[in-house]
Protein backbone atom coordinates (compact mmCIF):
# COMPACT_ATOMS: atom_id res chain seq x y z
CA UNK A 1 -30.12 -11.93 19.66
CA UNK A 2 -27.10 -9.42 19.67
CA UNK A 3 -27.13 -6.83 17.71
CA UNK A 4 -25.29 -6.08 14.89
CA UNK A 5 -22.99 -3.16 16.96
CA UNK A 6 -22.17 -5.42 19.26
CA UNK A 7 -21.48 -8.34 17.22
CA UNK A 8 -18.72 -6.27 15.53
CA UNK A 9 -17.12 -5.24 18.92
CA UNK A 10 -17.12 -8.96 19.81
CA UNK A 11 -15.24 -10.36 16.88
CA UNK A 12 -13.03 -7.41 17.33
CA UNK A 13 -11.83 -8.50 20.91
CA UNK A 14 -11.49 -12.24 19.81
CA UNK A 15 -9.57 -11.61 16.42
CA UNK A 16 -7.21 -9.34 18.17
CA UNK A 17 -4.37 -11.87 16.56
CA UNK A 18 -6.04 -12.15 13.29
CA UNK A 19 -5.58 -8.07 13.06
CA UNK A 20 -2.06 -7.88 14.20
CA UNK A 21 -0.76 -10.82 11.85
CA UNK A 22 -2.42 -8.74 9.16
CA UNK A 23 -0.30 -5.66 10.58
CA UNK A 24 2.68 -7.50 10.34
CA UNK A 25 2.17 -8.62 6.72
CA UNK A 26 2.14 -5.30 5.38
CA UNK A 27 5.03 -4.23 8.28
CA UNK A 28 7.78 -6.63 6.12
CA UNK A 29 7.11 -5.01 2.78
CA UNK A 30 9.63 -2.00 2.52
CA UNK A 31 7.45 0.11 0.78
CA UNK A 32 9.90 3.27 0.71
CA UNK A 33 8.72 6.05 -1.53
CA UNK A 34 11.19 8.00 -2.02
CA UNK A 35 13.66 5.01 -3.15
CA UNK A 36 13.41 4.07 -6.83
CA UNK A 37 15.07 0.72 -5.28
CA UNK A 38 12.06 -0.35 -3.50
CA UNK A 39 9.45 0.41 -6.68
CA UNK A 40 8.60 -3.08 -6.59
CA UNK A 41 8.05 -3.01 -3.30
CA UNK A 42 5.16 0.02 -3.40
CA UNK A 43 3.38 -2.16 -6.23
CA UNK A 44 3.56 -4.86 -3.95
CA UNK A 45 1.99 -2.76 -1.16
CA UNK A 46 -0.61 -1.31 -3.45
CA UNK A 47 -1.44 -5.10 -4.47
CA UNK A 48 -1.54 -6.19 -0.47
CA UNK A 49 -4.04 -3.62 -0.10
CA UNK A 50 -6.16 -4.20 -2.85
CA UNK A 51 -6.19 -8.17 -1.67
CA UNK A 52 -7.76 -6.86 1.76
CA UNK A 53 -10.13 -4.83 0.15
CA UNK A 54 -11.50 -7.75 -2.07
CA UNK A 55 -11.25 -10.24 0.47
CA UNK A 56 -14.19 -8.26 2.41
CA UNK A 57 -16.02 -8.15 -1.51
CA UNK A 58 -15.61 -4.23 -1.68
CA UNK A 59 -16.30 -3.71 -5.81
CA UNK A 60 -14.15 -2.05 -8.38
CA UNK A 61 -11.02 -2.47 -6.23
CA UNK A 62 -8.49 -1.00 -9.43
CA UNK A 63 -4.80 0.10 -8.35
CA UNK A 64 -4.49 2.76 -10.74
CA UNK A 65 -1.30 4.19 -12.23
CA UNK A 66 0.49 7.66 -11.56
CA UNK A 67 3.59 9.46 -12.79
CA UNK A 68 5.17 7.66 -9.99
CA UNK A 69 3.79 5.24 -7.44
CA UNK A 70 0.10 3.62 -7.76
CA UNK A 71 -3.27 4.60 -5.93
CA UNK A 72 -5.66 2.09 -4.92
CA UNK A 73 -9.65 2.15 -4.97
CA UNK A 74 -11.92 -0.26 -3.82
CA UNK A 75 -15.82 0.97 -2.94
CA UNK A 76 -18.96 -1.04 -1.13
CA UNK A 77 -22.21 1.01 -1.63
CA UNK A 78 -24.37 -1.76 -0.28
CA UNK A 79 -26.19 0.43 2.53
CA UNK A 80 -28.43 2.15 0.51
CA UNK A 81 -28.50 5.83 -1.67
CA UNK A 82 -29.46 7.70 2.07
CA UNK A 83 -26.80 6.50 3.80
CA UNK A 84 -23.41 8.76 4.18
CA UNK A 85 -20.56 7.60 1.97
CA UNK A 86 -17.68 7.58 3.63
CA UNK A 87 -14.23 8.32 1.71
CA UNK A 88 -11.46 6.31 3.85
CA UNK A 89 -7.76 7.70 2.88
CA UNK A 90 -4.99 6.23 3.72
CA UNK A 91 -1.69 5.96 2.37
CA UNK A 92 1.47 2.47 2.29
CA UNK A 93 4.47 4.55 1.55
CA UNK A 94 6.75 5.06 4.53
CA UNK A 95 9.91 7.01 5.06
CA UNK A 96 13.56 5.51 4.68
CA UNK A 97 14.52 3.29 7.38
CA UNK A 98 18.23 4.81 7.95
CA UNK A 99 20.32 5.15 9.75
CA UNK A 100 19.97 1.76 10.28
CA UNK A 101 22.54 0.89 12.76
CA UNK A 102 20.41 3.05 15.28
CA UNK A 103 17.59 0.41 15.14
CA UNK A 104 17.61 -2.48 17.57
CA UNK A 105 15.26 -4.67 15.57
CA UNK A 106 15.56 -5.11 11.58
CA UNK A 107 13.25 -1.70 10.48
CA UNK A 108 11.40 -4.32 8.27
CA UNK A 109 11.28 -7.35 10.44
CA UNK A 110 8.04 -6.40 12.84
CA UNK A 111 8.95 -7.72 16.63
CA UNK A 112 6.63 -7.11 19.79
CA UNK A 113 7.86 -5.89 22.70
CA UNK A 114 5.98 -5.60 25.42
CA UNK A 115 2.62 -3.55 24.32
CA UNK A 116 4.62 -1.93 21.09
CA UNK A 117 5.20 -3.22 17.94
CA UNK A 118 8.42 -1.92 16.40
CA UNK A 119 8.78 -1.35 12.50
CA UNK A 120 8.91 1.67 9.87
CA UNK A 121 5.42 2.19 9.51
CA UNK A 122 4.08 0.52 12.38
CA UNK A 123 2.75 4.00 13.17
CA UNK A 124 3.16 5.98 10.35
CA UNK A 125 0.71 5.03 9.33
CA UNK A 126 0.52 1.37 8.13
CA UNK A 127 -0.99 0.77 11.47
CA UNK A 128 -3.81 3.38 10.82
CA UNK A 129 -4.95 1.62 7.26
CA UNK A 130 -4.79 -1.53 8.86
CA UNK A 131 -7.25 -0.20 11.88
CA UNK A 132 -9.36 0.83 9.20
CA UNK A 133 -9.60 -2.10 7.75
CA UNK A 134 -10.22 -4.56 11.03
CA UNK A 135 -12.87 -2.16 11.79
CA UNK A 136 -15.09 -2.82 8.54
CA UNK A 137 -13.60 -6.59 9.13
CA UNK A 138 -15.23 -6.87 12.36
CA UNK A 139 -18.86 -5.36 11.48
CA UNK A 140 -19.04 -7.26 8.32
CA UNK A 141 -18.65 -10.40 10.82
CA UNK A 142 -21.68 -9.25 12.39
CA UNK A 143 -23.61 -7.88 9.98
CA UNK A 144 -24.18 -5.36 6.81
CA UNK A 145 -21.98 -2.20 6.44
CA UNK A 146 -24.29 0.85 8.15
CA UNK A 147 -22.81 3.40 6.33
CA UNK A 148 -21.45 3.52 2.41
CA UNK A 149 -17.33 3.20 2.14
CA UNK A 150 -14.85 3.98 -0.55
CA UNK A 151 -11.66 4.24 -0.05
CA UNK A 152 -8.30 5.59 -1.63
CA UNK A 153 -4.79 4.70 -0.32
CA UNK A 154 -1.79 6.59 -2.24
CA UNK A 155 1.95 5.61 -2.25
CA UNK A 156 3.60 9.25 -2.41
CA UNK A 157 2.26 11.01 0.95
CA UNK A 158 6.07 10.69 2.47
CA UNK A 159 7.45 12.77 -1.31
CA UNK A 160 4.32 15.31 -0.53
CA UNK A 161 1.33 13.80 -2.42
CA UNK A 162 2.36 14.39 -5.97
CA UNK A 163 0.43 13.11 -8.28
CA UNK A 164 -2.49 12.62 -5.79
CA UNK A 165 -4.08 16.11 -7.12
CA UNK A 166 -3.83 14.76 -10.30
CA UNK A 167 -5.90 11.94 -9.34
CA UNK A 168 -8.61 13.31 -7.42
CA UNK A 169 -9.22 15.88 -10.23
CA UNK A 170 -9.40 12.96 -12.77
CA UNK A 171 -11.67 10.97 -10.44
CA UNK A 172 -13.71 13.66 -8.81
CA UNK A 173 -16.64 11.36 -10.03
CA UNK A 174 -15.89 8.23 -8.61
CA UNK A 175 -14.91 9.50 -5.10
CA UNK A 176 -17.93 11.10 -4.50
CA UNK A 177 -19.05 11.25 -0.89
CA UNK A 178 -20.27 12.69 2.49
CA UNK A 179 -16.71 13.43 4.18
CA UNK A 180 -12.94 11.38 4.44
CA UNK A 181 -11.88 9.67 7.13
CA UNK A 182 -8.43 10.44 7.60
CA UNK A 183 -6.46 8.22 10.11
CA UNK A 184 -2.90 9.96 9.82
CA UNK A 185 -2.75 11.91 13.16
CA UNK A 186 -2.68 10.50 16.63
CA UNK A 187 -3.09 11.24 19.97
CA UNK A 188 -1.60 13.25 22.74
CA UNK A 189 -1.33 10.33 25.20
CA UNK A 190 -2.60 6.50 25.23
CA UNK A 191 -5.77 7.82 28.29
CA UNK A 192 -5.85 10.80 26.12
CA UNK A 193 -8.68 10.49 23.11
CA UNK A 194 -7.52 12.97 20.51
CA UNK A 195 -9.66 14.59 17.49
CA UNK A 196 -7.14 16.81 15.28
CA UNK A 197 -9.10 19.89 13.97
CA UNK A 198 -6.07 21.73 11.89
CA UNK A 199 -3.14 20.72 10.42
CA UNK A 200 -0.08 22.67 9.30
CA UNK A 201 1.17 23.24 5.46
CA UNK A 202 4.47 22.24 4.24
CA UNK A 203 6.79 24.01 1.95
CA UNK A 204 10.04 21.90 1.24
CA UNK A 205 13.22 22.89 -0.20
CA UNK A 206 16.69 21.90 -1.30
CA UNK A 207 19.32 25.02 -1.26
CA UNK A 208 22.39 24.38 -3.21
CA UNK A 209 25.60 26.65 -2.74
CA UNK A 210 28.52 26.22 -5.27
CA UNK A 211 31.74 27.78 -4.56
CA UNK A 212 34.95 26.55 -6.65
CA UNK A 213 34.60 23.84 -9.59
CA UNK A 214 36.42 21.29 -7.42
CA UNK A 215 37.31 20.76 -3.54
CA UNK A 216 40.38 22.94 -2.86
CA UNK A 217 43.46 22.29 -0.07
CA UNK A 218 42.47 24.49 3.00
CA UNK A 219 46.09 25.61 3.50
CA UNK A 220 46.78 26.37 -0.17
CA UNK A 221 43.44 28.11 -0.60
CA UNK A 222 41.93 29.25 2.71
CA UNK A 223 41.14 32.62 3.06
CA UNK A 224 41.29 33.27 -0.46
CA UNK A 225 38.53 31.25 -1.63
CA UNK A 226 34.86 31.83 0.18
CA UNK A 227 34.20 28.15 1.39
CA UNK A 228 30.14 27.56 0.66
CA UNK A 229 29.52 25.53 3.66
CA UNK A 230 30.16 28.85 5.63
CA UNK A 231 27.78 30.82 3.10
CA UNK A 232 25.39 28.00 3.61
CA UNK A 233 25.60 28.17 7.20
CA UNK A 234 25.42 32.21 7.20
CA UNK A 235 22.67 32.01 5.30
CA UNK A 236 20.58 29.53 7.28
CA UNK A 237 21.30 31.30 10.39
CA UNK A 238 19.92 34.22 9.43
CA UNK A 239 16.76 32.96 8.27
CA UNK A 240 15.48 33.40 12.19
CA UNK A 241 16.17 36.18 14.38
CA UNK A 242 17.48 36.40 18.46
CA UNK A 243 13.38 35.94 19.13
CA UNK A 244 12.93 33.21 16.87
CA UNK A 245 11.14 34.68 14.38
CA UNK A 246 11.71 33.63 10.89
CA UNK A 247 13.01 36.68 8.44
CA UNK A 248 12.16 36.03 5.43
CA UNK A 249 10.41 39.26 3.53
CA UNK A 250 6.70 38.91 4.10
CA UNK A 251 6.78 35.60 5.51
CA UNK A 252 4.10 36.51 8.35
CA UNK A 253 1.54 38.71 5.72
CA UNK A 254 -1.00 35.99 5.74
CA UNK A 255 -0.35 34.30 8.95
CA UNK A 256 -3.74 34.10 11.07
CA UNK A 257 -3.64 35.98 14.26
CA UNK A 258 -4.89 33.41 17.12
CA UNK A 259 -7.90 34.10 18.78
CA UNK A 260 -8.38 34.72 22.66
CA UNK A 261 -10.47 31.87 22.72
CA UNK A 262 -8.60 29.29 21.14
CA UNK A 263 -5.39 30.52 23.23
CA UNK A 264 -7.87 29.56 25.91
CA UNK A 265 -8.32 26.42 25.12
CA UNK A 266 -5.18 25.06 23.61
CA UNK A 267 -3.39 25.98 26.85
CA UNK A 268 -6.03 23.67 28.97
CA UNK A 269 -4.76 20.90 26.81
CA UNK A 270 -2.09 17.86 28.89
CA UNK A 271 0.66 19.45 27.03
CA UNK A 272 2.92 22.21 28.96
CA UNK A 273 6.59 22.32 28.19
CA UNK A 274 7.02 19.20 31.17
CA UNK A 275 5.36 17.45 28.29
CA UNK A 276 7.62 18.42 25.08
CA UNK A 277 10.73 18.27 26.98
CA UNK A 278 10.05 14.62 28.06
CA UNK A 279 8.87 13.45 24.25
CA UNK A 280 11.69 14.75 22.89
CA UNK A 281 14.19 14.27 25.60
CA UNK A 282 15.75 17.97 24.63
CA UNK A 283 18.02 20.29 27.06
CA UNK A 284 15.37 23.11 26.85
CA UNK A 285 12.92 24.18 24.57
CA UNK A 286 13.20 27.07 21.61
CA UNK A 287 10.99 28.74 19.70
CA UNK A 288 9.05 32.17 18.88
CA UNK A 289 9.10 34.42 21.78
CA UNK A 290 5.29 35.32 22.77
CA UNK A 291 3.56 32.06 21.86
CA UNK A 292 3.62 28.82 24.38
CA UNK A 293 5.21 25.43 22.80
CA UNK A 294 1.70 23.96 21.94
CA UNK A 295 0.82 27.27 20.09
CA UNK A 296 4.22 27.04 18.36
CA UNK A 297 3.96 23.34 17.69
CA UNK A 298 0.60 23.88 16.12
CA UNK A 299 -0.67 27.55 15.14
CA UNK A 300 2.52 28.77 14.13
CA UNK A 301 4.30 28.64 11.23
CA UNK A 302 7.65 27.40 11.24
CA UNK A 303 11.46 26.90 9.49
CA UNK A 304 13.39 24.29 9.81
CA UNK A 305 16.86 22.45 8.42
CA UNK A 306 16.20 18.91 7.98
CA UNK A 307 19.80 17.65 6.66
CA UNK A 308 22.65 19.27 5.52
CA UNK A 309 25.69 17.76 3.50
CA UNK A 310 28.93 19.32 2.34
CA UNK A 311 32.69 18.26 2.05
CA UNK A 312 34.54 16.10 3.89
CA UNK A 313 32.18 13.48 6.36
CA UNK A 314 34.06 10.29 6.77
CA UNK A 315 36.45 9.45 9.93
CA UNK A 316 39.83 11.08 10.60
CA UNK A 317 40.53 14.59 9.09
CA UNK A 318 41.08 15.67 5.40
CA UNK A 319 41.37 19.34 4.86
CA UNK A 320 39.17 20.67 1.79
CA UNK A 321 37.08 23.22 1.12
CA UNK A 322 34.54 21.85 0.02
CA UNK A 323 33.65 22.84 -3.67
CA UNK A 324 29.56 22.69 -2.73
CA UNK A 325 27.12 22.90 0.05
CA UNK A 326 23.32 21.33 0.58
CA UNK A 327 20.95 21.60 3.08
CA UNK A 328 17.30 20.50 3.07
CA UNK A 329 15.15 22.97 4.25
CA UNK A 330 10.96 22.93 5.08
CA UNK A 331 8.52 25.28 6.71
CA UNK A 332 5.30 24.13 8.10
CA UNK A 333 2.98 26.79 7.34
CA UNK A 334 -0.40 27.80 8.68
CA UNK A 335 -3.89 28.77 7.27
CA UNK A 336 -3.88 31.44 4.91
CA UNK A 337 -0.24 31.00 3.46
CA UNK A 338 0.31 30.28 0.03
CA UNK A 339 3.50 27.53 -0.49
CA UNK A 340 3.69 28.97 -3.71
CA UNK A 341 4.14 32.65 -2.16
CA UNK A 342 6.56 31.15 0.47
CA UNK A 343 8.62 30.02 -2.32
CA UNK A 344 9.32 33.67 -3.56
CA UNK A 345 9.51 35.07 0.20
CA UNK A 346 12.87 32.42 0.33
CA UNK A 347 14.04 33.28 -3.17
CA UNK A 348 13.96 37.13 -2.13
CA UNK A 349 15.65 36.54 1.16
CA UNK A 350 18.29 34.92 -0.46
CA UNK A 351 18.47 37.60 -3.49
CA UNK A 352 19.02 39.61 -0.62
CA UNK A 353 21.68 37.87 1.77
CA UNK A 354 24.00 35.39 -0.81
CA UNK A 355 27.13 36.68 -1.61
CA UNK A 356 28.32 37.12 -5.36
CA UNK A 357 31.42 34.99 -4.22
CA UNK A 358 29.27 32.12 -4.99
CA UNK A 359 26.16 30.61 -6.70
CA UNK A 360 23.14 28.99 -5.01
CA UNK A 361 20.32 27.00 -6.82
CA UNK A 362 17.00 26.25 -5.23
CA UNK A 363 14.68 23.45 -5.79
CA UNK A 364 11.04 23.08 -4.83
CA UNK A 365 10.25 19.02 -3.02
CA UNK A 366 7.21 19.57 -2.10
CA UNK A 367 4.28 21.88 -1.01
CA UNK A 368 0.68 22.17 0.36
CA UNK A 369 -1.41 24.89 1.94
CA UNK A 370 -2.86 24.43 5.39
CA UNK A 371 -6.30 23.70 6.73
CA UNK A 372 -8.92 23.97 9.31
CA UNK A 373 -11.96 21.60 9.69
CA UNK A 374 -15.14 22.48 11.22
CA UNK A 375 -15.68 20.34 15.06
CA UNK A 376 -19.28 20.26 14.44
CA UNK A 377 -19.43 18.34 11.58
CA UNK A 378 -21.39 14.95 11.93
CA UNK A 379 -18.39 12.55 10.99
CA UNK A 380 -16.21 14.36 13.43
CA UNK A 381 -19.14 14.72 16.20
CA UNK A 382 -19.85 10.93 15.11
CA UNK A 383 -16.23 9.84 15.66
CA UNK A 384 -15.94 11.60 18.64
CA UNK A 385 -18.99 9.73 20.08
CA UNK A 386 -16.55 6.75 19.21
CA UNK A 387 -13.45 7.83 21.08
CA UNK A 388 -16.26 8.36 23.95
CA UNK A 389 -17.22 5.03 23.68
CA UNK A 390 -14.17 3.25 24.07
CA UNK A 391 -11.91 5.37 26.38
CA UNK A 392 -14.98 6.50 28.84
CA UNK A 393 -14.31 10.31 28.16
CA UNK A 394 -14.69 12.73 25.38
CA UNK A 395 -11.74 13.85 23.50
CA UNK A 396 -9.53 16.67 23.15
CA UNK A 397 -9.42 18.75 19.82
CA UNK A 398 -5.93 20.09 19.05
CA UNK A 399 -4.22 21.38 16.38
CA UNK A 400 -1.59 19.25 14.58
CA UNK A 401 2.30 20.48 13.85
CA UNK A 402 2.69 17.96 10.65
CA UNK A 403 1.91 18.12 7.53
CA UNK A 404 -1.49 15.81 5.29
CA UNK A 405 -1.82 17.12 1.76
CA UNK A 406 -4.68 15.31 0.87
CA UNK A 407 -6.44 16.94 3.07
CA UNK A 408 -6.26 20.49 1.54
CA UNK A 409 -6.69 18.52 -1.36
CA UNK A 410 -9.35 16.92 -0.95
CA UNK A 411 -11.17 20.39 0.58
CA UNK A 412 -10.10 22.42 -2.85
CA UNK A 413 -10.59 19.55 -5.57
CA UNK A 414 -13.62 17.36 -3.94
CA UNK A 415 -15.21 20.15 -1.96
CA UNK A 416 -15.16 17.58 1.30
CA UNK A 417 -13.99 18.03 4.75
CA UNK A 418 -12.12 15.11 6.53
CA UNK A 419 -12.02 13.76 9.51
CA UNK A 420 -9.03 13.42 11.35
CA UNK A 421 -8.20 10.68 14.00
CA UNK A 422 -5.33 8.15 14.45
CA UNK A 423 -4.08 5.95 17.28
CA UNK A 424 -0.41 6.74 17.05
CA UNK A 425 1.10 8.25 20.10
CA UNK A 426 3.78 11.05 20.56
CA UNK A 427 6.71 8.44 21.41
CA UNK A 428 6.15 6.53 18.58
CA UNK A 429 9.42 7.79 16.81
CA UNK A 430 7.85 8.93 14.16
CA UNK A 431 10.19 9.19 10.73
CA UNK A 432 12.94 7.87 13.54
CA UNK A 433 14.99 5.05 13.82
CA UNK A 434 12.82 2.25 16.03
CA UNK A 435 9.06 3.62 15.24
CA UNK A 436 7.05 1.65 17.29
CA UNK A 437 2.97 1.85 17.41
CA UNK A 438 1.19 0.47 20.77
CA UNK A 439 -1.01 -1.91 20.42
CA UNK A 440 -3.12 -1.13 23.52
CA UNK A 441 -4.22 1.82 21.83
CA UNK A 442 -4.46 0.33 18.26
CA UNK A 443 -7.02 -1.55 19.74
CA UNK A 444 -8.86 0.06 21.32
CA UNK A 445 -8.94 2.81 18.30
CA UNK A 446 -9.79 -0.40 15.90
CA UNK A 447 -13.00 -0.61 18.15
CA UNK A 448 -13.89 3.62 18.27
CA UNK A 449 -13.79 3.25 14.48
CA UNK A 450 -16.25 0.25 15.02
CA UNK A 451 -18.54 3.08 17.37
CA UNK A 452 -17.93 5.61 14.22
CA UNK A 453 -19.45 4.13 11.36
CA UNK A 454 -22.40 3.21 13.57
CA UNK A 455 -22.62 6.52 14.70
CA UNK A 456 -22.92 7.63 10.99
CA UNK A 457 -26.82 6.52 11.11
């Protein structure tokens, strides 16, 4: 008689279709979070999800309310009060799709080409919750659940998790449990098995310079009037110096020194600066002198512009200055900073460095602090037993450049570490036009998650 382990890996490899038409199904809903356009959309999401969950008779599945975009629950406790419960995050929100003309396929219109699947979300990380969930598909086919799941899947972790605090704090009770599961990292190649140990914080920003009460004629006014896309642009440049170090008053106070050892063995990971040049197809690479580009990418805090908008964009020439300035601006931050502090190191630097020719106005997106899980844990030792499984070598532990609030979240509010895995790959375009998510790899994660919860017990 096979056994129950088995059993699951079996239906796995024969309902390989089964899982990707599921994929696909939550692929065409344009579940943009950040778009009060497409609120219909996220409830429709939330209410996909909940459908999967009580199609596999998980209990209390409830898709509860926020200030903004719904969270849904769904729990089976069915293996016993000894066994681990497992919290399972997840989030259906993705980013906007634009600019659309750069996208060969419809963004929302799932199409297979060759071993990737390209659609917003595919990767990010519709294709994790859906990996999830054909992994607890596939061992209820072959028998009872090993370990105890709940899970939690939010619609606001592309707007920075806002009203998820809220939530765990007013449901500390109900979630409950041994550790998360967190499938919204990836991996550093599709032969490379990756466990991510520490991710980055985030501290996002809007900057607003305002100059004269209207757009003014260059010729009648240049010179005369200080144009605030210059001021913008002053200021922004000066926010890193010639060695790429970022300037604002105290910003490196609480940043962790790295450790000899870790130096060690971050630099025996696959990815030298062959590796970043080729993901990202860039002239050269840039960054803070002293530290290699996986140290930077990971351990180090950074600043960065991530849009800017002022005056006159449209084809052919019109001569203004412009009568405002915007730019987007976030820092990924690293254990031990505060976003809250950060937010005062930028309002001093620009107390310090805006002219009085014109006014400025800064807005707080988003935030979250930073963390660092523990290797040894069981869920991560269990999950890396998994990866093992399935790829025929142990993984690699690295640190992760982006940004998961829940995580610190859940650490502060639910006093749980998570576990962080995730089957995208660094080419999957991720927040780009034509994200894509290989389905190799999906697989063949779908069945390590299968290894995982068995592992549990």
């Amino acid at each position: 008689m096979i056994n129950p382990r088995a059993a699951a890996l079996q239906y796995s490899q024969q309902n390989k279709p089964v899982f990707l038409s599921n994929l696909k199904q939550l692929l065409e809903i344009p579940s943009v979070s950040t778009d009060p356009d497409h609120i219909p959309d996220m409830e429709k999401a939330a209410q996909w999800v909940a459908s999967e969950l009580s199609a596999m008779n998980f209990s209390k599945v409830t898709i509860f309310p926020t200030a903004k975009h719904p969270v849904v629950y769904g729990e089976r406790m069915d293996a016993g009060p000894l066994a681990p419960i497992v919290l399972v995050y997840g989030h259906y929100d993705v980013q906007p799709a634009d600019p659309l003309e750069l996208w060969k396929t419809g963004p929302f219109t799932p199409e297979q080409r060759g071993d990737n699947l390209f659609a917003r979300g595919a990767s990010d990380m519709k294709g994790q919750v859906v990996a999830t969930l054909s992994a607890i598909h596939s061992i209820l086919a072959g028998g009872p659940l090993p370990v105890n799941i709940k899970y939690v899947v939010e619609g606001e972790e592309e707007i920075g998790s806002p009203n998820l605090g809220k939530f765990l704090r007013e449901h500390k009770d109900l979630l409950a449990c041994s550790f998360a599961l967190n499938p919204d990292s990836g991996m550093i190649g599709a032969d490379v098995p990756t466990i991510v140990y520490a991710l980055r914080g985030l501290a996002y920003f809007e900057l607003r310079v305002t100059g004269p009460s209207h757009d003014l004629h260059s010729g009648m006014f240049g010179g005369v009037v200080h144009n605030p896309a210059i001021v913008l642009a002053d200021l922004i440049s000066g926010m890193h110096n010639a060695d790429g170090q970022i300037t604002l008053p105290g910003f490196y106070d609480r940043v962790r020194a790295l450790p000899e050892e870790e130096r060690t063995a971050l630099a025996a990971l696959p990815m030298d600066d062959a590796y970043f040049l080729k993901i990202t197809g860039a002239a050269q690479l840039w960054g803070e002198s002293g530290y290699t580009a996986v140290e930077r990418v990971g351990a180090r805090p950074t600043l960065d512009v991530n849009g800017m908008l002022s005056g006159f964009t449209g084809d052919g020439s019109k001569t203004v200055i412009p009568a405002w300035a915007m730019a987007k601006i976030s820092m990924r931050l690293v254990p031990d900073q505060d976003p809250v502090e950060v937010h005062q190191q930028l309002l001093s630097y620009l107390q310090q460095h805006a002219p009085q020719s014109v006014q400025w106005d800064l807005t707080v997106m988003a935030g979250g602090p930073a963390c660092i899980t523990d290797i040894h844990q069981p869920g991560t030792q269990a999950l890396a037993r998994g990866l093992e499984s399935v790829w025929g070598k142990a993984p690699l532990f690295k640190r992760e450049g982006g940004s998961i609030p829940v995580v610190g979240d859940m650490q502060t509010i639910l006093g749980i570490d998570s576990v962080l895995t995730g089957f995208g790959l660094p080419d999957d375009n991720l927040h780009s036009p034509n994200e894509k998510l290989h389905l190799p790899t999906w697989y063949k994660g779908i069945d390590a998650l299968i290894h995982f919860f068995y592992n549990l017990v």
